[in-house]
Protein backbone atom coordinates (compact mmCIF):
# COMPACT_ATOMS: atom_id res chain seq x y z
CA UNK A 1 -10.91 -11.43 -22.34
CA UNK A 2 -11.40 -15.15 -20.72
CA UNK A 3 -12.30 -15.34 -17.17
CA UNK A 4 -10.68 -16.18 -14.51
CA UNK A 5 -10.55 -19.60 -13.06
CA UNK A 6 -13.18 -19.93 -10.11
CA UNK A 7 -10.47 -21.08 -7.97
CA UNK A 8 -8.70 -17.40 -8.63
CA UNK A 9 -11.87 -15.60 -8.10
CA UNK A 10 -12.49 -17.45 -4.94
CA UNK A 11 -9.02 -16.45 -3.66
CA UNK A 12 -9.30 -12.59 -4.69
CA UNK A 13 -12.93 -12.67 -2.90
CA UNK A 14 -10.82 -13.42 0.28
CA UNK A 15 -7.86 -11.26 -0.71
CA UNK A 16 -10.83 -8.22 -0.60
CA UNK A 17 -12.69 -10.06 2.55
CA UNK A 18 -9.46 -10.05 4.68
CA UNK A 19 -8.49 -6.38 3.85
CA UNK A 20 -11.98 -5.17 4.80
CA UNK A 21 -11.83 -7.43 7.59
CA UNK A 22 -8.31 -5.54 9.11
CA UNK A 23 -9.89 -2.45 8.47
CA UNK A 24 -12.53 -2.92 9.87
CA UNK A 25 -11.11 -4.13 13.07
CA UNK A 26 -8.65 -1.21 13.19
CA UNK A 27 -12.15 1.10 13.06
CA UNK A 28 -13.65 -0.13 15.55
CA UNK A 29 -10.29 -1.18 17.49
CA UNK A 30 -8.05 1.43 17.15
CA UNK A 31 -9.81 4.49 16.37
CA UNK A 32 -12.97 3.81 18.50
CA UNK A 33 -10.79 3.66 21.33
CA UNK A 34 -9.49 6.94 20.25
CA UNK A 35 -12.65 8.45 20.17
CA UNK A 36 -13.86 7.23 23.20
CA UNK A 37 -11.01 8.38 24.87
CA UNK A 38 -11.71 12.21 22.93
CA UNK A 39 -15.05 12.26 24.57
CA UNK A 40 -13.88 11.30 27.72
CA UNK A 41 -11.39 13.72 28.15
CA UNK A 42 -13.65 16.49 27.12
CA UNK A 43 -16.31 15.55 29.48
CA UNK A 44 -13.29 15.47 32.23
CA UNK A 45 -12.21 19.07 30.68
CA UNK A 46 -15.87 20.39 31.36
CA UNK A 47 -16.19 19.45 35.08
CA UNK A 48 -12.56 19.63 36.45
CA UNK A 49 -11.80 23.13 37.87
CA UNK A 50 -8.09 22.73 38.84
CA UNK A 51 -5.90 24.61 35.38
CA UNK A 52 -3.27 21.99 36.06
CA UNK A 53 -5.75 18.86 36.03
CA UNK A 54 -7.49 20.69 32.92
CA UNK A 55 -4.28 21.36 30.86
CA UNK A 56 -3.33 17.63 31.13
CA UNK A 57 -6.59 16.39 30.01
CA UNK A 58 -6.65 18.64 27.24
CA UNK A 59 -2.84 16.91 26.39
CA UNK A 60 -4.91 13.46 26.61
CA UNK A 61 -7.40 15.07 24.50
CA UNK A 62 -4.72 16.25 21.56
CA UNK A 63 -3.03 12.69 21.97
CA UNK A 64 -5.83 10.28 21.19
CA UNK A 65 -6.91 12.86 18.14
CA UNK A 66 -3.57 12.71 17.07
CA UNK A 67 -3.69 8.86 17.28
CA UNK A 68 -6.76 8.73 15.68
CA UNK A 69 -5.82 10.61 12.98
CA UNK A 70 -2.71 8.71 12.52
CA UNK A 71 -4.88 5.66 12.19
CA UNK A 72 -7.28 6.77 9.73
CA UNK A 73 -4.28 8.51 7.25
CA UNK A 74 -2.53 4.72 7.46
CA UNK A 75 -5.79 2.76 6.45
CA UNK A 76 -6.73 5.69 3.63
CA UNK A 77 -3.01 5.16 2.03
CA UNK A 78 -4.16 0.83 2.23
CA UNK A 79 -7.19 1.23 0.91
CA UNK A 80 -5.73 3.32 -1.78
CA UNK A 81 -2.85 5.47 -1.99
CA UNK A 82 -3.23 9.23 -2.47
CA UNK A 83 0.46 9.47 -4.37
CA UNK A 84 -1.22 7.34 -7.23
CA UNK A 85 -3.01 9.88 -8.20
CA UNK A 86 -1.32 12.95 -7.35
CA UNK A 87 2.10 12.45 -7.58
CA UNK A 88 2.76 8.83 -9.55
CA UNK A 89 3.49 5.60 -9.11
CA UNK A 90 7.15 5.47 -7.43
CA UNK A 91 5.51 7.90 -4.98
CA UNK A 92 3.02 5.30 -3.76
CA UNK A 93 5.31 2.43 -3.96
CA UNK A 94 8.06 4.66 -1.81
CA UNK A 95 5.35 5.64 0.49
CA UNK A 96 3.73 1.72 1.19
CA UNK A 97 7.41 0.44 1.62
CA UNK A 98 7.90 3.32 4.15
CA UNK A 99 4.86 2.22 6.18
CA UNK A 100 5.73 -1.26 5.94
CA UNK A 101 9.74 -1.17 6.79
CA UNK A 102 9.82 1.93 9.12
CA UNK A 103 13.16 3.61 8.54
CA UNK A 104 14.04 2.13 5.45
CA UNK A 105 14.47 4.26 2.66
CA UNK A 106 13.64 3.19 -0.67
CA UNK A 107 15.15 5.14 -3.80
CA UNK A 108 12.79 4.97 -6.93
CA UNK A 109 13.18 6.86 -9.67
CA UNK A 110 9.89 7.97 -12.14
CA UNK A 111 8.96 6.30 -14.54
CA UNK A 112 9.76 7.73 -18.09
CA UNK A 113 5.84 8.83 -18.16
CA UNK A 114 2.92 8.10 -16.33
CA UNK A 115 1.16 4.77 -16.25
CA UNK A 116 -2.72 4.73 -17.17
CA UNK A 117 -4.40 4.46 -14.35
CA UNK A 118 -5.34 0.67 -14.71
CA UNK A 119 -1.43 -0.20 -14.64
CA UNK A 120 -0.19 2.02 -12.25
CA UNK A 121 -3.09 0.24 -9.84
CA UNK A 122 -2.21 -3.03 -10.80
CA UNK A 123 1.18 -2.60 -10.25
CA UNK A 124 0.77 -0.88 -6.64
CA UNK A 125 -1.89 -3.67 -5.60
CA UNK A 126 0.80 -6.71 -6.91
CA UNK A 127 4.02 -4.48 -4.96
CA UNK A 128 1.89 -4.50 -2.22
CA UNK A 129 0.84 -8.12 -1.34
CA UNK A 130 4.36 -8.93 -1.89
CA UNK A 131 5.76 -6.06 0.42
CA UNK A 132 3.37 -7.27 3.14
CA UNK A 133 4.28 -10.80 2.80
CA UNK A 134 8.15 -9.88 2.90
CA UNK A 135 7.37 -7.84 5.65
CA UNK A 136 6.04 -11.28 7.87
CA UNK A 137 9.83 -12.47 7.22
CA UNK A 138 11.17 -9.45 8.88
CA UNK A 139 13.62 -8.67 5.81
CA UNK A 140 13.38 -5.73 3.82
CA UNK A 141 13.04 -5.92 -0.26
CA UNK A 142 14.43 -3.65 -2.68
CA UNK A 143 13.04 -2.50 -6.10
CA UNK A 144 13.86 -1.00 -9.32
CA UNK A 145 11.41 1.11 -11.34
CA UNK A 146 12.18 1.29 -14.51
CA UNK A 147 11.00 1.17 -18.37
CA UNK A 148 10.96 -2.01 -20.15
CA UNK A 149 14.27 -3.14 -21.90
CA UNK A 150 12.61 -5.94 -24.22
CA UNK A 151 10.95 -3.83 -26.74
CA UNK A 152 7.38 -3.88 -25.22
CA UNK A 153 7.18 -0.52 -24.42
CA UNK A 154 5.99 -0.67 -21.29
CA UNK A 155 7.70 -0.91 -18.09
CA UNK A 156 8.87 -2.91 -15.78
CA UNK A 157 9.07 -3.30 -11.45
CA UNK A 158 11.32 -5.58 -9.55
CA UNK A 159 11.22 -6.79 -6.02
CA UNK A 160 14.04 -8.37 -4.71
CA UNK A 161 14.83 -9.92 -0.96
CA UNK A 162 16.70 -12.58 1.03
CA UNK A 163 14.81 -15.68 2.01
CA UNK A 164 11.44 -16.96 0.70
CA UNK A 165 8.10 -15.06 1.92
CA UNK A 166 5.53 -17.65 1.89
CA UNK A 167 3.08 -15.92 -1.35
CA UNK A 168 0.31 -18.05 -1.96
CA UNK A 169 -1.18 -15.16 -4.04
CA UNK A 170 1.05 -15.26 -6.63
CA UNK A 171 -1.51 -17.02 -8.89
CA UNK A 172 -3.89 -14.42 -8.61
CA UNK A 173 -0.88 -12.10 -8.72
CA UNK A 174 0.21 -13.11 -12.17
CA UNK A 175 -3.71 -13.53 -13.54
CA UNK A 176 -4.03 -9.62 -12.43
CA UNK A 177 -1.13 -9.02 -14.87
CA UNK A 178 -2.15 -10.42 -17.69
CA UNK A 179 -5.16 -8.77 -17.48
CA UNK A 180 -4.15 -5.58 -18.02
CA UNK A 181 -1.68 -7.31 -20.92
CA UNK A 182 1.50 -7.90 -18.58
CA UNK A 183 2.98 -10.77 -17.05
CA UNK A 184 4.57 -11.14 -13.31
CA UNK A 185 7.92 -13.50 -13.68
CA UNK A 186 9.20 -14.94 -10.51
CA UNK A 187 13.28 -15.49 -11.14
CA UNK A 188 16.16 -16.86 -9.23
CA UNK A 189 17.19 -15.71 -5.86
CA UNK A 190 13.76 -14.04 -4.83
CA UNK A 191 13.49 -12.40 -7.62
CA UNK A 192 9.77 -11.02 -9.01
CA UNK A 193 9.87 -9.00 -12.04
CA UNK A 194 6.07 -7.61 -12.99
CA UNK A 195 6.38 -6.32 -16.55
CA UNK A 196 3.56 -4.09 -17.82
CA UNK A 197 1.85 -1.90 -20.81
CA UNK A 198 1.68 1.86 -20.16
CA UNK A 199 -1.84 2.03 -21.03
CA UNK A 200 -3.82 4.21 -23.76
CA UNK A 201 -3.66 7.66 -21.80
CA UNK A 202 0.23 7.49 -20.78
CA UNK A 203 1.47 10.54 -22.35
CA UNK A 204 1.96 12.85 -19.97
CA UNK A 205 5.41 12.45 -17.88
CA UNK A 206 5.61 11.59 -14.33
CA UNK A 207 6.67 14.38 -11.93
CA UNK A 208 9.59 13.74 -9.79
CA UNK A 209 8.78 12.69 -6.51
């Protein structure tokens, strides 16, 4: 396998720097105010004698964990999804576009059988750089899950929306694909179509989600 042009490396570096960067931030942002406000409502709980004072604290108290908790499930599903593993690939994809487009649905059907574990990654991680950028436009995309028609054997995803999401990863995008023997097509009307192999260990079929 050839490597990647330094140019692609170079952008994937800050792909992975600017993801550990937002989580980061949301960490130290988000759920460290959480926290804080956890341990200040229990020190308020231990001193305040008044039930009605103590029952709201202890509200306060079940509202930041809540938060936090909230916060910590959304950055475990970016980091990586648990329906890639347990449940399959349209899970994860129907889960991310959830969390991206509240209220949306998205309909995806299971794959025929289960991607090996290289694909099924590859084609989450490509899904979701282009769900986040179509999610800066404010429009919501649709997709198709599907197996190939062309012969290949594998299978193929496409994303579809109005208007053109500004996707400077798509270079990077389509090197990812062909290295796990697959290529990403981008067609007419806002159009990308990421065809890929099933893998060596894709013989077991997907459960419905």
């Amino acid at each position: 396998m050839s490597t990647p042009p330094p140019d692609l490396l170079l952008q994937l570096f800050r792909l992975q720097e600017a993801d550990r960067h937002r989580v980061g931030r949301a960490l130290h942002n988000q759920v460290g105010q959480a926290l804080s406000a956890i341990r200040m409502g229990a020190h308020l709980v231990q001193s305040e004698d008044d039930p009605d004072l103590r029952a709201e604290d202890l509200q306060e108290i079940i509202r930041a964990s809540d938060e936090a908790v909230a916060i910590v499930r959304d950055l475990h599903a970016t980091l990586h999804p648990p329906q890639l593993d347990s449940i399959g690939l349209d899970a994860a994809l129907r889960a991310e576009h959830e969390r991206l487009f509240a209220g949306a649905a998205l309909t995806l059907a299971p794959l025929p059988h289960a991607p090996a574990s290289d694909a099924a990654l590859v084609a989450f991680r490509i899904a979701q750089v282009i769900l986040r950028a179509a999610a800066g436009t404010g429009r919501v995309p649709s997709a198709a899950l599907a197996g190939s028609d062309d012969g290949s054997g594998g299978f193929a995803l496409d994303l579809r929306m109005d208007g053109e999401p500004d996707l400077p990863e798509l270079p990077l995008l389509q090197a990812l694909a062909r290295a796990v023997g697959g290529h990403l097509d981008v067609l007419p009307g806002t159009h990308w179509r990421l065809r890929l192999p099933y893998g060596p260990t894709s013989v077991t079929p997907a459960d419905p989600a």
